[in-house]
N, C-alpha and C. Protein backbone atom coordinates (compact mmCIF):
# COMPACT_ATOMS: atom_id res chain seq x y z
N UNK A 1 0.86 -1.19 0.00
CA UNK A 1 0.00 0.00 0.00
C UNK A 1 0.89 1.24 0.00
N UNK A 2 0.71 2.07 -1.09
CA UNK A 2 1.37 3.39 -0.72
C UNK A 2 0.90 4.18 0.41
N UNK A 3 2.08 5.05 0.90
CA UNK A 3 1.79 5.97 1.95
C UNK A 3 2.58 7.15 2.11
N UNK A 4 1.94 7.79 2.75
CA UNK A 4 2.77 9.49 2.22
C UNK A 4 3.86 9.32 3.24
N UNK A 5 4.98 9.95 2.51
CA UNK A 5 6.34 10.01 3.14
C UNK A 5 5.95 10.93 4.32
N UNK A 6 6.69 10.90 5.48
CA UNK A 6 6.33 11.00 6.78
C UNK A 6 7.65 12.49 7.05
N UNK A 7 6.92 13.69 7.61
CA UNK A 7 7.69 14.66 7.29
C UNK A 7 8.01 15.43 9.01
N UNK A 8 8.67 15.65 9.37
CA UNK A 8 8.60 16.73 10.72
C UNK A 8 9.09 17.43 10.23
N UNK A 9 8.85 19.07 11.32
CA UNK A 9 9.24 19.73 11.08
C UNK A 9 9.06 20.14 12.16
N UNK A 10 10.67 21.07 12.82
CA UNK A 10 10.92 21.62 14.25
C UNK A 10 12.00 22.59 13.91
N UNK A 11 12.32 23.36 15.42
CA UNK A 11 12.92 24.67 15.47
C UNK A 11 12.90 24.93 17.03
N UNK A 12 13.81 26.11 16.56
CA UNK A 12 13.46 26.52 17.92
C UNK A 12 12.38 27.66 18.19
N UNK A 13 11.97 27.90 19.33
CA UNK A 13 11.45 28.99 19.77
C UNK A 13 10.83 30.14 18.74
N UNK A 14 9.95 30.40 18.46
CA UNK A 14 10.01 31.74 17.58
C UNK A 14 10.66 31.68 16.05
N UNK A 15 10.69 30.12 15.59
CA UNK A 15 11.54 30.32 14.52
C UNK A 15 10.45 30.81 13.08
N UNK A 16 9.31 29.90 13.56
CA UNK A 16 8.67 30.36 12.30
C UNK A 16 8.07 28.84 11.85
N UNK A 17 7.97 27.70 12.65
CA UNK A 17 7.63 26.59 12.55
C UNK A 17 5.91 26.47 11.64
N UNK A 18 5.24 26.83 12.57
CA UNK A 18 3.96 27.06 12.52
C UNK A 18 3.81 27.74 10.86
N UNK A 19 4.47 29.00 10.76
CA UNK A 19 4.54 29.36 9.16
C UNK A 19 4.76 28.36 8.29
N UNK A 20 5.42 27.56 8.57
CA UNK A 20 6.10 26.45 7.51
C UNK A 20 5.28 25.35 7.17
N UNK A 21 4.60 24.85 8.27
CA UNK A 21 3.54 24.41 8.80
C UNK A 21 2.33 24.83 7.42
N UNK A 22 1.86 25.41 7.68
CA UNK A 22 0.97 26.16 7.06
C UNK A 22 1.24 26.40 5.24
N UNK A 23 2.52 26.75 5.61
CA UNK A 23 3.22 26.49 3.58
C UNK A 23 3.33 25.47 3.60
N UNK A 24 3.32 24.89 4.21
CA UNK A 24 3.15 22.94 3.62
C UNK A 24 2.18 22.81 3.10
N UNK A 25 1.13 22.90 3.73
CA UNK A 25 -0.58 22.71 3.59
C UNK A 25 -0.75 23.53 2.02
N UNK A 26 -0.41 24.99 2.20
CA UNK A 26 -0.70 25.07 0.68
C UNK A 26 -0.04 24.38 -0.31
N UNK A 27 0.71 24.14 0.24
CA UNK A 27 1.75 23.30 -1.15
C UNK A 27 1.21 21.74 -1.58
N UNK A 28 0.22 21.42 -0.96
CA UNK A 28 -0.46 19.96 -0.94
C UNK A 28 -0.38 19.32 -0.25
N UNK A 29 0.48 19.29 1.14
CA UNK A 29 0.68 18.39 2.18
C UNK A 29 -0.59 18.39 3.13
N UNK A 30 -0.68 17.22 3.72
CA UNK A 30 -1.55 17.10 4.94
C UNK A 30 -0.72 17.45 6.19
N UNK A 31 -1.46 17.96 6.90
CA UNK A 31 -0.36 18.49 8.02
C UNK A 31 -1.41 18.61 9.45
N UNK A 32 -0.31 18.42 10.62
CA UNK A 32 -0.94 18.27 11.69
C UNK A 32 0.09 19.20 13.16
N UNK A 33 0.03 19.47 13.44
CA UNK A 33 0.59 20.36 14.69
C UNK A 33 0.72 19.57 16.40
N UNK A 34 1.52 19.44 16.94
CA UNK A 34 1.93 18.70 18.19
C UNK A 34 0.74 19.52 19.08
N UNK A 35 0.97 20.97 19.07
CA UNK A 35 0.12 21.34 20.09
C UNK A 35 -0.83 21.75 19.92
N UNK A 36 -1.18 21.71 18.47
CA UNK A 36 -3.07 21.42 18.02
C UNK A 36 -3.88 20.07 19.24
N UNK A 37 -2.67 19.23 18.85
CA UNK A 37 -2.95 17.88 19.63
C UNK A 37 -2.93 17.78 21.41
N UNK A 38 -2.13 18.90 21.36
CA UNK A 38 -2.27 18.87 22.73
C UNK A 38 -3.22 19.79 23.25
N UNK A 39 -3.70 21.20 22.73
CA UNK A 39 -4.48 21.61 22.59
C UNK A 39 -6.05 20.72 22.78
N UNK A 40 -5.87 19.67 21.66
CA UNK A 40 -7.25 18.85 22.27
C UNK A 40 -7.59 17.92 23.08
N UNK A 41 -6.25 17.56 23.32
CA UNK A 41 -5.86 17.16 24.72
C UNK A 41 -7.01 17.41 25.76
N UNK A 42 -5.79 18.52 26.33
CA UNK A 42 -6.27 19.34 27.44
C UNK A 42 -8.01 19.71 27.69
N UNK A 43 -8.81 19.49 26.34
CA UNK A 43 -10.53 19.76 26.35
C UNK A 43 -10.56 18.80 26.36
N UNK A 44 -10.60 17.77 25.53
CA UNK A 44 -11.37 16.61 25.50
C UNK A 44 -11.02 15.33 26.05
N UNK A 45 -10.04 15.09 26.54
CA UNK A 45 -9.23 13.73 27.11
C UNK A 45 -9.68 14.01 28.64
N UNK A 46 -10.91 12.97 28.98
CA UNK A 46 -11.11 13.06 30.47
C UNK A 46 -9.69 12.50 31.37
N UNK A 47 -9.22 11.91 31.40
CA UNK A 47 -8.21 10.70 31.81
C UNK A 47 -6.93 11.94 31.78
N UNK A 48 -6.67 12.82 30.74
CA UNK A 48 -5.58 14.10 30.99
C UNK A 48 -6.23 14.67 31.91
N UNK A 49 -7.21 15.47 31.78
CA UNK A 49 -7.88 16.19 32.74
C UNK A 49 -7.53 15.87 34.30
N UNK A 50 -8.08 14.72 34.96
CA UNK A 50 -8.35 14.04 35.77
C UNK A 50 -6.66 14.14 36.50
N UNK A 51 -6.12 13.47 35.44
CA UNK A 51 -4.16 13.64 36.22
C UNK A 51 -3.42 15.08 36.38
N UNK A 52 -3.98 15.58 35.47
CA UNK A 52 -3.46 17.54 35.92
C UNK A 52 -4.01 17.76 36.81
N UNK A 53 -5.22 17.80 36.85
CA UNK A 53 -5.73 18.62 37.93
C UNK A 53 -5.65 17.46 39.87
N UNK A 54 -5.49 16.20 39.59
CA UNK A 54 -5.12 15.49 40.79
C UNK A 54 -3.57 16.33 41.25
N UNK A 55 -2.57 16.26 39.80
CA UNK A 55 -0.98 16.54 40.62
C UNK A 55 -1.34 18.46 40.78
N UNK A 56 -1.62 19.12 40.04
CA UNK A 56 -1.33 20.65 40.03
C UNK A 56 -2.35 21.39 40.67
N UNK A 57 -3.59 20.61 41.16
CA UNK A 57 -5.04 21.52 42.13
C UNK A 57 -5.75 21.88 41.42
N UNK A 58 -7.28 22.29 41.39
CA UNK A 58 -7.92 22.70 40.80
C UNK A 58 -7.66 24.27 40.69
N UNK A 59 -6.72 24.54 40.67
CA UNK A 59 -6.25 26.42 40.25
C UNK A 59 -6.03 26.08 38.85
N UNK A 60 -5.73 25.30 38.46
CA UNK A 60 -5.40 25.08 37.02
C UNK A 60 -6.59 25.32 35.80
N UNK A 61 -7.68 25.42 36.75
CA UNK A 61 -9.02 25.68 36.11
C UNK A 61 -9.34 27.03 35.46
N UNK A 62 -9.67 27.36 33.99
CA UNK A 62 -10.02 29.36 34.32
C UNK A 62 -12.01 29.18 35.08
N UNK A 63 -12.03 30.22 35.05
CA UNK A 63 -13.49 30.43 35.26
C UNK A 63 -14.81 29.56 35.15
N UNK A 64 -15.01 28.77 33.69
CA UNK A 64 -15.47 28.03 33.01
C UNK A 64 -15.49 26.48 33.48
N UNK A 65 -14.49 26.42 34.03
CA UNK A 65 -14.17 24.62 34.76
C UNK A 65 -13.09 24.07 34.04
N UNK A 66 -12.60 24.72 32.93
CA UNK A 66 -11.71 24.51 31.44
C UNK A 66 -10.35 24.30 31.68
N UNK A 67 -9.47 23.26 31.70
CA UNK A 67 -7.86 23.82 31.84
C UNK A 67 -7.71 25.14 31.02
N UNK A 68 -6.25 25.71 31.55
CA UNK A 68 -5.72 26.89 31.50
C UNK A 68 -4.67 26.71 31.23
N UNK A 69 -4.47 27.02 29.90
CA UNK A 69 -3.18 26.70 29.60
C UNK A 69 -2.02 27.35 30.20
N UNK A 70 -2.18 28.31 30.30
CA UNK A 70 -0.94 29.54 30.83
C UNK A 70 -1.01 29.14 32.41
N UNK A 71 -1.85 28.92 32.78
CA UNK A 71 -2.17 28.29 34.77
C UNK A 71 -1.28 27.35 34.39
N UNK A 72 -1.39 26.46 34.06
CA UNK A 72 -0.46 25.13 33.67
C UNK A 72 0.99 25.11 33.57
N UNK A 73 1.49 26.44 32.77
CA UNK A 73 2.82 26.79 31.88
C UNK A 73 3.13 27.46 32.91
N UNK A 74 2.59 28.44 33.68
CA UNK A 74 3.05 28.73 35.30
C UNK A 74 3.63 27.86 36.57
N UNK A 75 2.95 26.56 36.14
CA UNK A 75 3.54 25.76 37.34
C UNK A 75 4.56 25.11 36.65
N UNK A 76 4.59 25.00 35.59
CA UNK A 76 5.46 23.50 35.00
C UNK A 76 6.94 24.09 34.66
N UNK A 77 6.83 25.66 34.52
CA UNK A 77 8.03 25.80 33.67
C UNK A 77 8.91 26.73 34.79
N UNK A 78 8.46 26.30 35.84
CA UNK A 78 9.08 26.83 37.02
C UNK A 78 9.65 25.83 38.07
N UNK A 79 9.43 24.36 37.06
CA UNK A 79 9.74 23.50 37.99
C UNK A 79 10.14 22.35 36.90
N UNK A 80 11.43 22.28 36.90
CA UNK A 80 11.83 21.25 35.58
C UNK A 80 11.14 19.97 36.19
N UNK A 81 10.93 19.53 37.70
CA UNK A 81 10.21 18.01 38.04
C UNK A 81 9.19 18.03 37.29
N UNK A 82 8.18 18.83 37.86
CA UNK A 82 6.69 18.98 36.64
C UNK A 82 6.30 19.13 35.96
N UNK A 83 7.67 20.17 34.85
CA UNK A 83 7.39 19.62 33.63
C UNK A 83 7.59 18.54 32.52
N UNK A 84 8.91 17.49 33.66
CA UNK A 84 9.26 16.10 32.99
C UNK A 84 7.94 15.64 33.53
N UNK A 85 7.15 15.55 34.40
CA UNK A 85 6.41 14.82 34.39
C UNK A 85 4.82 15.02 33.81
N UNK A 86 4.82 16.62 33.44
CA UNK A 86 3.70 16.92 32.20
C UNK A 86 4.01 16.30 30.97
N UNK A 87 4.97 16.28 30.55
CA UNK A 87 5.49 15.79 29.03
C UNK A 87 5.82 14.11 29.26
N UNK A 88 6.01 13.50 30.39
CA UNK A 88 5.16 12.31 30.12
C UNK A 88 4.05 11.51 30.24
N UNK A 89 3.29 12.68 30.35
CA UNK A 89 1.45 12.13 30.56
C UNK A 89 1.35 12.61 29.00
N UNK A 90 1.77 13.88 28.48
CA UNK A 90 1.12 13.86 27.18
C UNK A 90 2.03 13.88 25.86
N UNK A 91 3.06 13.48 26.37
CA UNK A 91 4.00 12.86 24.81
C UNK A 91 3.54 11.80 24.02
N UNK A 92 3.64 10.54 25.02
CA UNK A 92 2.94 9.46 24.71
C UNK A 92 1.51 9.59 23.60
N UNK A 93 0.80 10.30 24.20
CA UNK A 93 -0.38 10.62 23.37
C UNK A 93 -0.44 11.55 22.35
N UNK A 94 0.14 12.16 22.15
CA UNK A 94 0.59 13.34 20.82
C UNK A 94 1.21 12.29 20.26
N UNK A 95 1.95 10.95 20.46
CA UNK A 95 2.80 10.10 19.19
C UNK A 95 1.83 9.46 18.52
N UNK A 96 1.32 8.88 20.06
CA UNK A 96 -0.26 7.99 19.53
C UNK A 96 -0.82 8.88 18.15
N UNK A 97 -1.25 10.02 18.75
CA UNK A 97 -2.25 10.43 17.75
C UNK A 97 -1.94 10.58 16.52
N UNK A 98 -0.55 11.47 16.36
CA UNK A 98 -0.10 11.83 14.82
C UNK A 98 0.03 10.47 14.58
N UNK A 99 0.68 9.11 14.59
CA UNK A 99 0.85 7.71 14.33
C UNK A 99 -0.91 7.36 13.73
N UNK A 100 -1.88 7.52 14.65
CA UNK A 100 -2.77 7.17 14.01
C UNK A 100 -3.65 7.86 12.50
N UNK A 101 -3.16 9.40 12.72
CA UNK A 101 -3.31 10.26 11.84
C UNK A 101 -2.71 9.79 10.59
N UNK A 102 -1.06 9.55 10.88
CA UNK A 102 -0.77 9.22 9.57
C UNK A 102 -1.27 7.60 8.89
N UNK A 103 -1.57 6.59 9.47
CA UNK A 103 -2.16 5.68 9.69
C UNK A 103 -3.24 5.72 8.32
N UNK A 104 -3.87 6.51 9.14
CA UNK A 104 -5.46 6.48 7.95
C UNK A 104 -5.25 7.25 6.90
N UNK A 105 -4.28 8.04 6.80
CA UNK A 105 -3.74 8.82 5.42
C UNK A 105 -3.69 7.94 4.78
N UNK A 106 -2.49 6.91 5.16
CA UNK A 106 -2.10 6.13 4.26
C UNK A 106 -3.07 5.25 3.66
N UNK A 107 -4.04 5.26 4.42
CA UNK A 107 -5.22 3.93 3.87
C UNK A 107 -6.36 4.39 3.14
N UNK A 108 -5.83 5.76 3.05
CA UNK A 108 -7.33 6.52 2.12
C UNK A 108 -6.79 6.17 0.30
N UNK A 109 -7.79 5.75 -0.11
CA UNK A 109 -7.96 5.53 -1.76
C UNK A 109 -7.01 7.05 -2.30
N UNK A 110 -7.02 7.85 -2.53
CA UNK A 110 -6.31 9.47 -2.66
C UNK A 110 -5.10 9.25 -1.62
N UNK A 111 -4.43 8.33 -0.91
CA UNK A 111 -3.69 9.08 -0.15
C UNK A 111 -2.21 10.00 -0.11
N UNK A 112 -2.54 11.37 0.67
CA UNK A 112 -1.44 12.24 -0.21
C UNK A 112 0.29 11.78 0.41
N UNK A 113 0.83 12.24 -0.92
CA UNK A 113 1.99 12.23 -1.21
C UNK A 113 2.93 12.54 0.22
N UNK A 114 2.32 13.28 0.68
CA UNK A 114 3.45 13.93 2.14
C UNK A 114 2.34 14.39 2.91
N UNK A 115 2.42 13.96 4.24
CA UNK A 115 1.61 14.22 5.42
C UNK A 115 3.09 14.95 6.60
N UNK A 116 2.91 16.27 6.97
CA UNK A 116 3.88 16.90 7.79
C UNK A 116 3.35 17.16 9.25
N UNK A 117 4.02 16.78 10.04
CA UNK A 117 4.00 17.26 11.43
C UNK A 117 4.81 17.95 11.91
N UNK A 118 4.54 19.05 12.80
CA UNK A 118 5.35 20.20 13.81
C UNK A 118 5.50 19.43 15.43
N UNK A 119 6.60 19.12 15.27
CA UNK A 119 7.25 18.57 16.36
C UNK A 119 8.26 19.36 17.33
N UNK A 120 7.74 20.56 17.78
CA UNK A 120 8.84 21.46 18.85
C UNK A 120 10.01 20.65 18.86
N UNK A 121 9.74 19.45 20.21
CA UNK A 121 11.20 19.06 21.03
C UNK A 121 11.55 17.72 20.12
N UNK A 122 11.44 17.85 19.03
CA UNK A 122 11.83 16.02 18.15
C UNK A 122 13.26 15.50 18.51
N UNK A 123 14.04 16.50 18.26
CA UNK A 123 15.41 15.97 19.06
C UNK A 123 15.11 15.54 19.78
N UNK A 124 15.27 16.54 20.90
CA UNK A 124 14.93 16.51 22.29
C UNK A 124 14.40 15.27 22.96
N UNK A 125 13.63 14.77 22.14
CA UNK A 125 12.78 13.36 22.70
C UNK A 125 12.86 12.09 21.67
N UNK A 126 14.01 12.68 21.04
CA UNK A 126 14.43 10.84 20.06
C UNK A 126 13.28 10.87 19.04
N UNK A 127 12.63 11.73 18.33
CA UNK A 127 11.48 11.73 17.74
C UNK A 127 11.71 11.50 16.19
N UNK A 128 12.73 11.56 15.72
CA UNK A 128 13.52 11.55 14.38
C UNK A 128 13.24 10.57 14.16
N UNK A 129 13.25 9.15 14.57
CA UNK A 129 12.91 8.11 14.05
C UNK A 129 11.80 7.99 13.78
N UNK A 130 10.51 8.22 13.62
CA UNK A 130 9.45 8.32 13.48
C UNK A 130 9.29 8.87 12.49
N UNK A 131 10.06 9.63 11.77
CA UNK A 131 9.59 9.94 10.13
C UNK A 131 10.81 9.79 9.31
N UNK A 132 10.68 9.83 8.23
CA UNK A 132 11.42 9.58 6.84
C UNK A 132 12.03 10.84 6.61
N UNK A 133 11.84 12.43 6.93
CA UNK A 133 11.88 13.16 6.47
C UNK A 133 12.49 14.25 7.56
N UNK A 134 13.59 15.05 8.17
CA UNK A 134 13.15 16.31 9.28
C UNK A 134 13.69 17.64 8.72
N UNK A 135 12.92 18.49 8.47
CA UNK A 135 12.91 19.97 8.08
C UNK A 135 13.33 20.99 9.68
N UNK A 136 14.08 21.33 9.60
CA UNK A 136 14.36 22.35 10.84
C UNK A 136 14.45 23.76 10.00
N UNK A 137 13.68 24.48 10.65
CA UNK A 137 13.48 25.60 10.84
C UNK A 137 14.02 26.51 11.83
N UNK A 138 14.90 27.65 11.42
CA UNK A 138 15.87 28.42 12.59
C UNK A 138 15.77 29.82 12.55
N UNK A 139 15.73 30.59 13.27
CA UNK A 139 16.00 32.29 13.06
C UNK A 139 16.79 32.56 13.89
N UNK A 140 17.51 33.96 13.78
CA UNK A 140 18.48 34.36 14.41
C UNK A 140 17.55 34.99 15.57
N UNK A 141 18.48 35.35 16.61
CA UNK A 141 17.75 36.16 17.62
C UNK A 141 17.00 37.19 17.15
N UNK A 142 17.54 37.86 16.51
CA UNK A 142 17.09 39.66 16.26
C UNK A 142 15.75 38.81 15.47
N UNK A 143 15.30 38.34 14.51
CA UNK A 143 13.90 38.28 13.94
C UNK A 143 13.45 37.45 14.91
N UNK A 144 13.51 36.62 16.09
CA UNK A 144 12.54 35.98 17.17
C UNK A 144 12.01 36.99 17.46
N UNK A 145 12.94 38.43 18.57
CA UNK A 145 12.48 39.23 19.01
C UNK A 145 11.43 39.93 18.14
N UNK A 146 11.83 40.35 17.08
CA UNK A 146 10.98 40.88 15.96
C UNK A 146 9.41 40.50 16.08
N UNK A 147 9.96 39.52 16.41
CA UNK A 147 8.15 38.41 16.28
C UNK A 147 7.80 38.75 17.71
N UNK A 148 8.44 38.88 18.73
CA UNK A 148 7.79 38.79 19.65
C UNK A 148 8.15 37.47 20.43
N UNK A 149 8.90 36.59 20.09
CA UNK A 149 9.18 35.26 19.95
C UNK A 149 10.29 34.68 20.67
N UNK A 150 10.92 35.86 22.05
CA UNK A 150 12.12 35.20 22.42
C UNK A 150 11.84 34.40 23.63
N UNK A 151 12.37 33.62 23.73
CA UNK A 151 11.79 32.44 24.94
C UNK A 151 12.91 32.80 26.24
N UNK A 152 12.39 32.33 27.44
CA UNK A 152 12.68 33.03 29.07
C UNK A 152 13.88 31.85 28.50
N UNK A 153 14.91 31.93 29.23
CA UNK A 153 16.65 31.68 28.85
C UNK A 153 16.14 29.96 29.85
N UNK A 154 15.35 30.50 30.74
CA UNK A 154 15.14 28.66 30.90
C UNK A 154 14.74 27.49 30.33
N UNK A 155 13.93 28.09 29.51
CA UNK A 155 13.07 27.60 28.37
C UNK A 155 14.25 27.27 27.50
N UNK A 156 15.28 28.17 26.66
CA UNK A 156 15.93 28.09 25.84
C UNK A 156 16.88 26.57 26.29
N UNK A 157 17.40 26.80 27.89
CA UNK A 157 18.20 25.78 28.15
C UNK A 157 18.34 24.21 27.90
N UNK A 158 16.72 24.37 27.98
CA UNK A 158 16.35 22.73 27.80
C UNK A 158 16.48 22.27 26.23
N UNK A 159 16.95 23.21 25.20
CA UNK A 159 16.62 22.59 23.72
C UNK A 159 17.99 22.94 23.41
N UNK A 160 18.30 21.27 22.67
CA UNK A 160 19.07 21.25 21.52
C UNK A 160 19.71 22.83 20.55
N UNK A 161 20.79 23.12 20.85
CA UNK A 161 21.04 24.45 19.61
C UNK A 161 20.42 24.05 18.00
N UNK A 162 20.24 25.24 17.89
CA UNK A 162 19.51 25.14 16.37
C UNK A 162 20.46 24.44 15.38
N UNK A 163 22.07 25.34 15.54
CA UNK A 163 23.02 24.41 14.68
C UNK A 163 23.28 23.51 14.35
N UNK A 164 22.75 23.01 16.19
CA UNK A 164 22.96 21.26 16.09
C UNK A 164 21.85 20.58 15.40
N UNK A 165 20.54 21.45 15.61
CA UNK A 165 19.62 20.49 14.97
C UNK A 165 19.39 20.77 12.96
N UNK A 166 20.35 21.85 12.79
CA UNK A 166 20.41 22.17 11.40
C UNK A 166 21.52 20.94 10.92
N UNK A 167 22.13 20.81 11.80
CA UNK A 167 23.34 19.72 10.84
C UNK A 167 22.47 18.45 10.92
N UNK A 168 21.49 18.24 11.88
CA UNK A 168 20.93 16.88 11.58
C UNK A 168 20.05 16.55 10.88
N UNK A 169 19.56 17.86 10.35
CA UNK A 169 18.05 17.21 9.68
C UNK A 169 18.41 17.46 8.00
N UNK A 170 17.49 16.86 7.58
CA UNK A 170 17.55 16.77 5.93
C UNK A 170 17.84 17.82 4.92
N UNK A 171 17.06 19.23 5.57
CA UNK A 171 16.51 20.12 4.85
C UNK A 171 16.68 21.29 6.30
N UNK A 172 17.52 22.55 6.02
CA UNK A 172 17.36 23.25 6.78
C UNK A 172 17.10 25.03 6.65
N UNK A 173 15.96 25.75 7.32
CA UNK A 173 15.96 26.69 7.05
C UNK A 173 15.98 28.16 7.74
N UNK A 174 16.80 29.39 7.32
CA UNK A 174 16.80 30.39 8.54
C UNK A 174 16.13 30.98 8.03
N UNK A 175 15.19 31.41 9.13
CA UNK A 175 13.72 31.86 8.57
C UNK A 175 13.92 33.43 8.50
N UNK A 176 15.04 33.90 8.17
CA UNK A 176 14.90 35.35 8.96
C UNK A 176 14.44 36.38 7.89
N UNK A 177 13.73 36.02 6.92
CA UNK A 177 13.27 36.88 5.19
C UNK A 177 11.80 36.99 5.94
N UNK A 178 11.10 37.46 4.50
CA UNK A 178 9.65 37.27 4.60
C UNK A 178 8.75 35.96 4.60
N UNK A 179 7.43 36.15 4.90
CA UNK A 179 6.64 34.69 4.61
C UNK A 179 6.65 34.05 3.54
N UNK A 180 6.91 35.10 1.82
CA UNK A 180 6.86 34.60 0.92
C UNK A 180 8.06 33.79 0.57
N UNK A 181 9.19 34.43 1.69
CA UNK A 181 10.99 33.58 0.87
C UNK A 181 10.27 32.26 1.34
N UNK A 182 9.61 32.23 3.05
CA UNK A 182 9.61 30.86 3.06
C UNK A 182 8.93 30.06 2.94
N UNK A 183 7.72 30.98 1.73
CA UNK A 183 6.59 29.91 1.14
C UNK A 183 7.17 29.60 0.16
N UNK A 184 8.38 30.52 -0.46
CA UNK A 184 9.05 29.66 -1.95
C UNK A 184 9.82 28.70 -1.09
N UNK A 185 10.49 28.98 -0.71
CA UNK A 185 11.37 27.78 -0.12
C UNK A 185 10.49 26.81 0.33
N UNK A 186 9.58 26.69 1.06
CA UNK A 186 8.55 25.08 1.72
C UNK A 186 8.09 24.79 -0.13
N UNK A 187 7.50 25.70 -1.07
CA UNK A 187 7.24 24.94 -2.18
C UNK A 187 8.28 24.57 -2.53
N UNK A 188 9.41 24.61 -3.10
CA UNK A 188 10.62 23.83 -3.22
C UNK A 188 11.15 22.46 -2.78
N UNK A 189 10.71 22.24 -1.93
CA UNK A 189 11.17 21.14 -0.87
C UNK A 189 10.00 20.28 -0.63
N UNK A 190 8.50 20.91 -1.21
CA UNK A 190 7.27 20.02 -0.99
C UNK A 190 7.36 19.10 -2.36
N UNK A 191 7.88 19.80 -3.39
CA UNK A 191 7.84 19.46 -4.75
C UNK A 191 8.59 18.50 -4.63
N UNK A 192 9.94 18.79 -4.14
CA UNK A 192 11.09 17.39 -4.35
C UNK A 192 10.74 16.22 -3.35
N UNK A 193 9.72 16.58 -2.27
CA UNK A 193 9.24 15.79 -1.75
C UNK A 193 8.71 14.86 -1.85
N UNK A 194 7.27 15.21 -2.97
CA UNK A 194 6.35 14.97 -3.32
C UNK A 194 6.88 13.77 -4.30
N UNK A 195 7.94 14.33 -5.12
CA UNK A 195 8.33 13.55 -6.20
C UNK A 195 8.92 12.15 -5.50
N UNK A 196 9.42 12.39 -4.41
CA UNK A 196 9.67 10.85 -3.64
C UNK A 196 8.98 10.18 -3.26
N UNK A 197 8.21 10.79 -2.69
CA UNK A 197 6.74 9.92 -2.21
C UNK A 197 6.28 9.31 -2.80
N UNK A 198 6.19 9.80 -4.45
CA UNK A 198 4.81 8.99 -5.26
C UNK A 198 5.79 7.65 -5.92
C-alpha cells in the first residue's frame, strides 16, 4: 500500500515553525501540529484532565471549569520536576495520535503524497525516528524578538542548539526573510518531496 512520506518539522522557539507548517498545507501536504494535539488534549481527554488537575489543584481551572493553559505553563516551567512529568502524561499521546493520523492517510484511496507534522522538542525526545523526512526551521535572535518570539533563557536551556539540529536534519531553514521567501522555499522542498513519495 502506498503511503505518504512521513515529514517533521521543528525549530526553535520563535523560529517560524507554525509558518512552515501552514506552507506545507498550501503546497499539498496534509499536516498536523503537536500542540493542536495537545491543545485537544487538554478539552477533551477526560483521563488528561483528571491527572493535571489530581498533581497541580484545581487552580489550574479558568473560570469556566476549562484547563488553563498559561495556569499550567506557570507551574510547569518553574519546575523542571513537573514539567518532565507533564510531558510524560502527554507525549505518549501526541505520538499515539499523529501515528494514528498518519495511519489512515495512508489507507485513504487518494492518499497524499506527504503528510507533515510540527514537532517542537523532536530531538529533544528521540522523535527523528518516526519519520522519513526532518525539516528544521531556525531564526536568528534579532527576527525571534521581531516576532515577539524570544523564549525566558530557561526555556531556551532545555533545547538542543539550532546548529545542532540544522546539521541533523535533511533540509534546513533560517527563517529570517519574509513569509513569501519561506513559502518559496517550503514549495521547493514540498515538490522534491512529493516527487519521492509517489
Amino acid at each position: 500500500m502506498p503511503r505518504p512520506l512521513a515529514v517533521a518539522i521543528t525549530g526553535g522557539i520563535g523560529a517560524g515553525k507554525s509558518e512552515a507548517l501552514r506552507a506545507f498545507a498550501r503546497h499539498g501536504a496534509e499536516t498536523i501540529s503537536s500542540d493542536e494535539i495537545v491543545h485537544e488534549l487538554l478539552r477533551s481527554d477526560r483521563e488528561v484532565r483528571r491527572a493535571l488537575i489530581k498533581r497541580f489543584g484545581p487552580g489550574i481551572r479558568d473560570e469556566t471549569g476549562r484547563l488553563d493553559r498559561r495556569r499550567i505553563a506557570d507551574v510547569v516551567f518553574s519546575d523542571r520536576e513537573q514539567l518532565d512529568w507533564l510531558e510524560g502524561l502527554l507525549h505518549p499521546r501526541v505520538v499515539e495520535r499523529y501515528l494514528n493520523w498518519r495511519a489512515e492517510l495512508a489507507a485513504r484511496p487518494d492518499a497524499p503524497a506527504l503528510c507533515v507534522t510540527e514537532v517542537p522538542l523532536l530531538y529533544e525526545v528521540g522523535g527523528e525516528t518516526r519519520f522519513d523526512v526532518v525539516v528544521v526551521v531556525t531564526a536568528s535572535p534579532a527576527a525571534r524578538e521581531a516576532r515577539g518570539r524570544k523564549p525566558p533563557d530557561d526555556r531556551e536551556q532545555r533545547l538542543i542548539p539550532d546548529a545542532d539540529k540544522a546539521r541533523r536534519a535533511d533540509y534546513a531553514y533560517v527563517n529570517d526573510g519574509s513569509l513569501d521567501d519561506l513559502d518559496r522555499w517550503v514549495a521547493g522542498v514540498a515538490a522534491e518531496l512529493s516527487r519521492r513519495g509517489s
